[in-house]
C-alpha atoms as a PDB file:
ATOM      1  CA  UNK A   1     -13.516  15.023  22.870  1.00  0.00           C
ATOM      2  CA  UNK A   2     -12.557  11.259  22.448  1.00  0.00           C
ATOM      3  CA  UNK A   3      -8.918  10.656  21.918  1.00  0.00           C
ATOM      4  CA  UNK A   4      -7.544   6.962  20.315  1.00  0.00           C
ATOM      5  CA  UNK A   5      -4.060   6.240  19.936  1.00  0.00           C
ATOM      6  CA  UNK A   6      -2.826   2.826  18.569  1.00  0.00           C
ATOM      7  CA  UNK A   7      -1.531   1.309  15.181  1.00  0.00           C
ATOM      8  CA  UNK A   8      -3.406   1.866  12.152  1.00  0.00           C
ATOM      9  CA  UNK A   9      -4.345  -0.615   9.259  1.00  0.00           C
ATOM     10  CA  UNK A  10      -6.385   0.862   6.495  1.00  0.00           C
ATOM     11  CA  UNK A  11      -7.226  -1.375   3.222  1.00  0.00           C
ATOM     12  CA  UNK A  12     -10.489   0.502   2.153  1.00  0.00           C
ATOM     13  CA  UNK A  13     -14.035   2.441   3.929  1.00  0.00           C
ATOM     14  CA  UNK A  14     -15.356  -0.525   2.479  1.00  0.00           C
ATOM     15  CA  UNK A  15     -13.532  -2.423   5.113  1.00  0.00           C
ATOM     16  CA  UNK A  16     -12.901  -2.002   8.837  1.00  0.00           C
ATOM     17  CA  UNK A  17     -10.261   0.327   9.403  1.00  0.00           C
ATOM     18  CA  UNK A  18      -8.726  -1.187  12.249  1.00  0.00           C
ATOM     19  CA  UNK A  19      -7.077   0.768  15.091  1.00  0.00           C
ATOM     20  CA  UNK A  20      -5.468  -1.010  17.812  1.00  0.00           C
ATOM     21  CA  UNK A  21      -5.388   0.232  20.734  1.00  0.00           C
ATOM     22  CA  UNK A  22      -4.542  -0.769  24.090  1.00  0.00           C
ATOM     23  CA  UNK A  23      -8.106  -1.743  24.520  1.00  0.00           C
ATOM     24  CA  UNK A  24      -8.528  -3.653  21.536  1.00  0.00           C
ATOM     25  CA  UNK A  25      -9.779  -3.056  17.866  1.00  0.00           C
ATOM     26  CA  UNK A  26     -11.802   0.061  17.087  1.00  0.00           C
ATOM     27  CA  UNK A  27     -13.272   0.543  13.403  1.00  0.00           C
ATOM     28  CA  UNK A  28     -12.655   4.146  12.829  1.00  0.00           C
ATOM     29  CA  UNK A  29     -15.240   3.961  10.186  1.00  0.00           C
ATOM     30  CA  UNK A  30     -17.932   4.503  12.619  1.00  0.00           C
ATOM     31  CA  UNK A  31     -16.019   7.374  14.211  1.00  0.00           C
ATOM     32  CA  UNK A  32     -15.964   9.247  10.180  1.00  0.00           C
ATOM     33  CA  UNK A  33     -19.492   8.576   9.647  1.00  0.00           C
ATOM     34  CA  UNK A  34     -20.268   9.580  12.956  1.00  0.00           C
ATOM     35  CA  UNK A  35     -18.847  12.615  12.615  1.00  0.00           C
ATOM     36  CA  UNK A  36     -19.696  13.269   9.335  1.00  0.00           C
ATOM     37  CA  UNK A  37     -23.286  12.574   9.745  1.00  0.00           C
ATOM     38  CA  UNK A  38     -23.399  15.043  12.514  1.00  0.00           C
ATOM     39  CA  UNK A  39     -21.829  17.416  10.336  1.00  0.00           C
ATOM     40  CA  UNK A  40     -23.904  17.011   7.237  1.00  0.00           C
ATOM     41  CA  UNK A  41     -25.600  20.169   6.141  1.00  0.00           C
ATOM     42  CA  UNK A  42     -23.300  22.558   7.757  1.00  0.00           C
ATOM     43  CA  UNK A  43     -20.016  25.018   7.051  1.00  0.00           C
ATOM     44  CA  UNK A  44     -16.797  22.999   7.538  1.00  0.00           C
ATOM     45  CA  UNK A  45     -13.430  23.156   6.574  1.00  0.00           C
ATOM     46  CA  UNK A  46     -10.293  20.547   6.265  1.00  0.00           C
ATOM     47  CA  UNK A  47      -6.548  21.603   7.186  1.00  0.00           C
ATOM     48  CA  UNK A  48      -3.983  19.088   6.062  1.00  0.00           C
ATOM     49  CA  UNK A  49      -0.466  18.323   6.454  1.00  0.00           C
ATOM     50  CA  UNK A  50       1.792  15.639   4.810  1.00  0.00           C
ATOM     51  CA  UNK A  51       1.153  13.486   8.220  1.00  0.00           C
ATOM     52  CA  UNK A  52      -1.986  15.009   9.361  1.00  0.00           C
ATOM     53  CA  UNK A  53      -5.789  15.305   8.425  1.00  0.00           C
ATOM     54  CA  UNK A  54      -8.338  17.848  10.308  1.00  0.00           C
ATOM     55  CA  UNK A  55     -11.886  18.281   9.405  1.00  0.00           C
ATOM     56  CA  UNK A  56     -13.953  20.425  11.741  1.00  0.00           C
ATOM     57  CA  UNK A  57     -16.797  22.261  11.798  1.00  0.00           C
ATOM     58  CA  UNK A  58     -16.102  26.397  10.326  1.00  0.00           C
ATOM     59  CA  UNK A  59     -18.521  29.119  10.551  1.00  0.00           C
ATOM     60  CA  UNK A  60     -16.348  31.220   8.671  1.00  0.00           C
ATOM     61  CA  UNK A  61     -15.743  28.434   5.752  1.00  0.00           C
ATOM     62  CA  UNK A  62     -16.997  28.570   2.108  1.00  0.00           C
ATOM     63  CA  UNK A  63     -18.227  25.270   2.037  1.00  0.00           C
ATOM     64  CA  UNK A  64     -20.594  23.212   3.472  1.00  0.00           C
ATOM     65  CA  UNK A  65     -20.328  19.296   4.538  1.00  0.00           C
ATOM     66  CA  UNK A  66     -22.115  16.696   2.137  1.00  0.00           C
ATOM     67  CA  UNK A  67     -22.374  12.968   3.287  1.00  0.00           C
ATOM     68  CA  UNK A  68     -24.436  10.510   2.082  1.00  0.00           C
ATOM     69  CA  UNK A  69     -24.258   6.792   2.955  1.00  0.00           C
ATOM     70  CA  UNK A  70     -26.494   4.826   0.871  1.00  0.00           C
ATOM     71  CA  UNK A  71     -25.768   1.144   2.685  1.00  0.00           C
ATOM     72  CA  UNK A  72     -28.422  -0.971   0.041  1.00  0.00           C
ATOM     73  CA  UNK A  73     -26.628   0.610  -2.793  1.00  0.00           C
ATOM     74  CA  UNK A  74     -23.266   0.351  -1.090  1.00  0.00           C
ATOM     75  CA  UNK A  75     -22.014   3.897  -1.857  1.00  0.00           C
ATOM     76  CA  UNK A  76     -20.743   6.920   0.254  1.00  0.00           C
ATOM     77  CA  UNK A  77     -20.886  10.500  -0.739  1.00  0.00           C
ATOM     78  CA  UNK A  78     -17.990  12.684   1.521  1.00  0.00           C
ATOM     79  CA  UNK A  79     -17.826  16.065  -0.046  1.00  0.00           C
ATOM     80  CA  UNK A  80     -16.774  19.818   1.454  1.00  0.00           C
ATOM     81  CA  UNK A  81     -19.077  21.564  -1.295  1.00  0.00           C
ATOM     82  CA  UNK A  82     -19.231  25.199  -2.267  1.00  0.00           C
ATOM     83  CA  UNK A  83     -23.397  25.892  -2.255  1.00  0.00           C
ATOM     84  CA  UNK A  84     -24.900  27.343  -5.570  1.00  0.00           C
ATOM     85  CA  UNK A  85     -24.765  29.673  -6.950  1.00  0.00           C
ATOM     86  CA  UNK A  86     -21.335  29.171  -6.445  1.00  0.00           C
ATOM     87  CA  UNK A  87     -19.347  26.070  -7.442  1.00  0.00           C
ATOM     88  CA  UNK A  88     -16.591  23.851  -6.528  1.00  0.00           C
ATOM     89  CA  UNK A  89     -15.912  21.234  -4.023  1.00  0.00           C
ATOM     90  CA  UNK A  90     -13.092  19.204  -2.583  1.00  0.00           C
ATOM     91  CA  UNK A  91     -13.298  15.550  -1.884  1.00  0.00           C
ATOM     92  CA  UNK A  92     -13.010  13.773   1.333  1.00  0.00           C
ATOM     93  CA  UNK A  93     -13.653  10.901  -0.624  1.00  0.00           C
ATOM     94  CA  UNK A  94     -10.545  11.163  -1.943  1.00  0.00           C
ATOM     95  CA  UNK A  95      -8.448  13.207   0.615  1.00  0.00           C
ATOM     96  CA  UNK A  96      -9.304  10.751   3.766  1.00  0.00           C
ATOM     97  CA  UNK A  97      -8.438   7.426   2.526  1.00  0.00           C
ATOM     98  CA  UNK A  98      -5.229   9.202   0.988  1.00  0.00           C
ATOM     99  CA  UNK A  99      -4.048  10.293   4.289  1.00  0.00           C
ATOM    100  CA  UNK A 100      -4.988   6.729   5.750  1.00  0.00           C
ATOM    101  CA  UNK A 101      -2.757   5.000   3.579  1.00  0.00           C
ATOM    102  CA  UNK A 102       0.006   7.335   4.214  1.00  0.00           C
ATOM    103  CA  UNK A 103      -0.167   6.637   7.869  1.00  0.00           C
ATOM    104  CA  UNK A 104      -0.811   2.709   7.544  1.00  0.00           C
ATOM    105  CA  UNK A 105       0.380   0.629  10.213  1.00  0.00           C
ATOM    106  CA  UNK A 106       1.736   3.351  11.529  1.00  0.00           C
ATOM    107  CA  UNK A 107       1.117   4.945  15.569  1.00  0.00           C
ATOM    108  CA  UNK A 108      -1.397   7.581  15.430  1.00  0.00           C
ATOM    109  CA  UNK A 109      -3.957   9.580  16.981  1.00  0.00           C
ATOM    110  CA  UNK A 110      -7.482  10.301  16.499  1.00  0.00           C
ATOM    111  CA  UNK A 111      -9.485  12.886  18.012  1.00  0.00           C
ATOM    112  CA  UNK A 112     -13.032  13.495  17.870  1.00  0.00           C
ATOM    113  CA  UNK A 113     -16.417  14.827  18.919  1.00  0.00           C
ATOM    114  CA  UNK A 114     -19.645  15.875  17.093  1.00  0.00           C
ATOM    115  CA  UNK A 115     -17.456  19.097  15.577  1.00  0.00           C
ATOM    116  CA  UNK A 116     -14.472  17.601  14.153  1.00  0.00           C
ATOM    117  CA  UNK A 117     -12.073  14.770  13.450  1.00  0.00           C
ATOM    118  CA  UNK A 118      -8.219  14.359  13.019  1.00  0.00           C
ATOM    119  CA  UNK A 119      -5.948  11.842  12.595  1.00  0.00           C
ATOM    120  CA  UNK A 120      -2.032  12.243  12.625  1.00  0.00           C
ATOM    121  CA  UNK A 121       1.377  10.017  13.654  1.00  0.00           C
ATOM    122  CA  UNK A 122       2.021   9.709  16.905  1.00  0.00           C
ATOM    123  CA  UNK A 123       5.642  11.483  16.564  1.00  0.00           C
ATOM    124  CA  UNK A 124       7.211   9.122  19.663  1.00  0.00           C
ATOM    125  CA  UNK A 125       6.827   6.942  17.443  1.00  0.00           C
ATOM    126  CA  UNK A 126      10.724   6.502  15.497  1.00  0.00           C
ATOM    127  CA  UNK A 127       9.745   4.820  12.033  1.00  0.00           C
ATOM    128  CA  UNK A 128      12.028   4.746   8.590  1.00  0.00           C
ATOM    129  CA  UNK A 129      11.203   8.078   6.928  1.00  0.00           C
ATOM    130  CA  UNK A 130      11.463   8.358   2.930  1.00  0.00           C
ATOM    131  CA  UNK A 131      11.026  10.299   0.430  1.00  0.00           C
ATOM    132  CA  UNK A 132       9.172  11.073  -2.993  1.00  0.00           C
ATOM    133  CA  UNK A 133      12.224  10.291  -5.816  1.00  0.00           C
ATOM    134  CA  UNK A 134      11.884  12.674  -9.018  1.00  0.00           C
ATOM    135  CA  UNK A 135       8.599  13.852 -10.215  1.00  0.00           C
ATOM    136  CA  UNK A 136       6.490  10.855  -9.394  1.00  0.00           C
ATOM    137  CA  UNK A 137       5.383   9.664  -5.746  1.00  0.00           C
ATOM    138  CA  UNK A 138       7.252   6.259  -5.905  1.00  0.00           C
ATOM    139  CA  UNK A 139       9.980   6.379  -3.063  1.00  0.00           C
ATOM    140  CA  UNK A 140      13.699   4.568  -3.771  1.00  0.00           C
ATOM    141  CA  UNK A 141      14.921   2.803  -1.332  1.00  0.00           C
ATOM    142  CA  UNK A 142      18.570   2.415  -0.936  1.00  0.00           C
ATOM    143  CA  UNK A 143      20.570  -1.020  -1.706  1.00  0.00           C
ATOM    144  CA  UNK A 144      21.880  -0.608   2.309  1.00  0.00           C
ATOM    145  CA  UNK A 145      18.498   0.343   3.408  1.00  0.00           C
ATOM    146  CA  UNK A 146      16.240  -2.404   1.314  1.00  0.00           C
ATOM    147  CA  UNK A 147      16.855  -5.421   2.984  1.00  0.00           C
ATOM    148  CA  UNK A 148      16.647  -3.924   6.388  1.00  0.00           C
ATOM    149  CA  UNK A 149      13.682  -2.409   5.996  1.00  0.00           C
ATOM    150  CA  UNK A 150      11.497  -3.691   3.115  1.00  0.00           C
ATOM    151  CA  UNK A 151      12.682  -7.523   3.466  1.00  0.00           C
ATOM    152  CA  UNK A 152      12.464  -8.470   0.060  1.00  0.00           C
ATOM    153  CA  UNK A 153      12.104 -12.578   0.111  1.00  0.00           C
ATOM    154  CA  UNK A 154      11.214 -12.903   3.473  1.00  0.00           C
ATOM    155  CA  UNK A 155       8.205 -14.001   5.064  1.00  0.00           C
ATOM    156  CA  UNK A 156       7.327 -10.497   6.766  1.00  0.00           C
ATOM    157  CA  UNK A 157       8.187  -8.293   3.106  1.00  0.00           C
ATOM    158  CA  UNK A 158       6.629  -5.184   2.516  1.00  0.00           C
ATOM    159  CA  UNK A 159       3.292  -5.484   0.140  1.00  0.00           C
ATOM    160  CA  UNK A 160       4.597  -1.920  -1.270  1.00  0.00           C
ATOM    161  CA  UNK A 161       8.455  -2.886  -2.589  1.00  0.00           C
ATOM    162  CA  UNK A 162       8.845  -2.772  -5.916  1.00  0.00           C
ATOM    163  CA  UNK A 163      11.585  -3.376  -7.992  1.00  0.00           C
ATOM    164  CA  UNK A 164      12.048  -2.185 -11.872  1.00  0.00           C
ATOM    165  CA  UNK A 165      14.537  -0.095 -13.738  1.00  0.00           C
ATOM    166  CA  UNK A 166      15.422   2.653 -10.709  1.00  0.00           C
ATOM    167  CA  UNK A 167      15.893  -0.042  -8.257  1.00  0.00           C
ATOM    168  CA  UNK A 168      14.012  -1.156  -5.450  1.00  0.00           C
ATOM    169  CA  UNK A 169      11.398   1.868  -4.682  1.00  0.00           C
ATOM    170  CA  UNK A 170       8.392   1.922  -1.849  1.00  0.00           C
ATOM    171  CA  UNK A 171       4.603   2.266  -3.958  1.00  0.00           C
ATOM    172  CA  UNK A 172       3.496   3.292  -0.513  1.00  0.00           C
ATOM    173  CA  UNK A 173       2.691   6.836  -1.028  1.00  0.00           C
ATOM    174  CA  UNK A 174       1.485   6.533  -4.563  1.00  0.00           C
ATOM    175  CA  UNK A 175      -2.304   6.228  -3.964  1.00  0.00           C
ATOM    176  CA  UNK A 176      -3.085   4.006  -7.405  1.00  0.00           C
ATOM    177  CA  UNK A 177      -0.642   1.531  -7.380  1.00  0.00           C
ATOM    178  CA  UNK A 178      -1.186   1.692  -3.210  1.00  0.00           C
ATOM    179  CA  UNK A 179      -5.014   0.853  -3.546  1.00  0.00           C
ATOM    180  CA  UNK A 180      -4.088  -2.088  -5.589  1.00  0.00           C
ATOM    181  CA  UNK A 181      -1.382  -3.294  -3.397  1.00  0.00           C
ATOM    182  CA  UNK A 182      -4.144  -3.333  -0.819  1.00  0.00           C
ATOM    183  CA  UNK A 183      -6.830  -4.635  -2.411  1.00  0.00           C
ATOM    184  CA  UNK A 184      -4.488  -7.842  -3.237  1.00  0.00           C
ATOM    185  CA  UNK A 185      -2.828  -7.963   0.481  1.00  0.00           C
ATOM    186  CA  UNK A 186      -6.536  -8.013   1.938  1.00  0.00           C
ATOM    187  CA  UNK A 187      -7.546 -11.088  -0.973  1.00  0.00           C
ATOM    188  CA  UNK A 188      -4.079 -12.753  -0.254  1.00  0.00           C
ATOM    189  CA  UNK A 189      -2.664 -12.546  -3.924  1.00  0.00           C
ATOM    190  CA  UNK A 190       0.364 -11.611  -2.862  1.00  0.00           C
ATOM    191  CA  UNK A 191       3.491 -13.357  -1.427  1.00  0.00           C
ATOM    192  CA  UNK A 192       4.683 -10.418   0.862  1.00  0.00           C
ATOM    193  CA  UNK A 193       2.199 -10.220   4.027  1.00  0.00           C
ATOM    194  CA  UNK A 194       3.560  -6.554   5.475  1.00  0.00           C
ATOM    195  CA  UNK A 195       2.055  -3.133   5.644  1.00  0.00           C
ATOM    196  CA  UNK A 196       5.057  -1.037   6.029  1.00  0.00           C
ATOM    197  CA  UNK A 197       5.331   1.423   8.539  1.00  0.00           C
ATOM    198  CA  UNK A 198       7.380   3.597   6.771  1.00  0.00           C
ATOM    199  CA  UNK A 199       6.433   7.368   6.660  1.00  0.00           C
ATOM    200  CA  UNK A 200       6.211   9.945   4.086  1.00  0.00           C
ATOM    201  CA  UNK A 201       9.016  13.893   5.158  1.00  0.00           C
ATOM    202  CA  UNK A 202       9.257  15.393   1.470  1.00  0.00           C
ATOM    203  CA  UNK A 203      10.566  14.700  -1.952  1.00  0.00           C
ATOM    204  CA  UNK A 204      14.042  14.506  -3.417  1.00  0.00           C
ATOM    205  CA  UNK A 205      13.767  16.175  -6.821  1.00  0.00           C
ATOM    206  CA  UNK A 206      16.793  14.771  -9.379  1.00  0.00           C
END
């Protein structure tokens, strides 16, 4: 079993998803396909929690790995499929990346060998902890808290600060409006030049 630890940054798979560690920069993309290629073709399972991502190997699972990384046509395939003739399937295509940019530039760990992978935070690792607001999965931030931690107008501001009709609120842990943050922080169309560490511990229904 190899074990990382070190600070995450995650734009995309189709960029390096840089962890650094104490040894220098590892792209954990190769450690995924890796992984995934050796599981390809066989029963596996994923167990998630709001910090945490396993997907392993499962004899007793209903579904079966499919990956397919196609590098000429510059697609990847990540699926836990139910085989015919049964149906359904859940996507790692979509599940991975999500967790990713929940932990970004956060501490974590990674742990893998040719049966399974996880990823989670590094818990001695103290960071700002919000909060889903209402029924959506923006995050307020509080008028005592903003400046503090989000540094709105400063040279090191959070990419994910937003500010609209609710007040300033964190677009950290909503994955659409994340993915374009992102994309625009890697181009350098933005002003603020900080992935925020800040982490995701429940919602706060109104």
């Amino acid at each position: 079993m190899t074990k990382l630890t070190g600070k995450l940054e995650f734009i995309s798979f189709w960029d390096p998803i840089k962890l650094e560690t104490e040894n220098g920069i590892v792209d954990l993309r190769e450690a995924y396909f890796q992984v995934f290629n050796s599981l390809n073709g066989k029963k596996c399972s994923m167990a998630g929690k709001m910090n945490a991502l396993k997907i392993s190997a499962d004899e007793t699972s209903d579904r079966v790995m499919k990956f397919e990384k196609n590098d000429e046509k510059d697609t990847i395939l990540m699926l836990l499929e139910i085989p015919e003739p049964g149906w359904g399937m859940s996507n790692l295509g979509a599940y991975v990346p999500d967790i990713l940019q929940r932990l970004n530039a956060m501490q974590v760990i990674v742990e893998y060998d040719g049966e399974s992978i996880s990823v989670e935070h590094d818990e001695t690792e103290k960071v700002f902890e919000i909060k889903y607001t209402g029924s959506g999965n923006s995050c307020k931030v509080s008028d005592d808290k903003v400046k503090e931690i989000c540094k709105p107008g400063q040279s090191d501001a959070c990419i994910f600060l937003s500010v609209g009709p609710n007040g300033f609120e964190c677009q950290k842990f909503d994955t659409p409006m994340a993915r374009v943050l992102l994309d625009r922080y890697s181009n350098k169309t933005m002003r603020a030049s900080r992935i925020g560490n800040c982490k995701i511990v429940g919602r706060i229904e109104e």
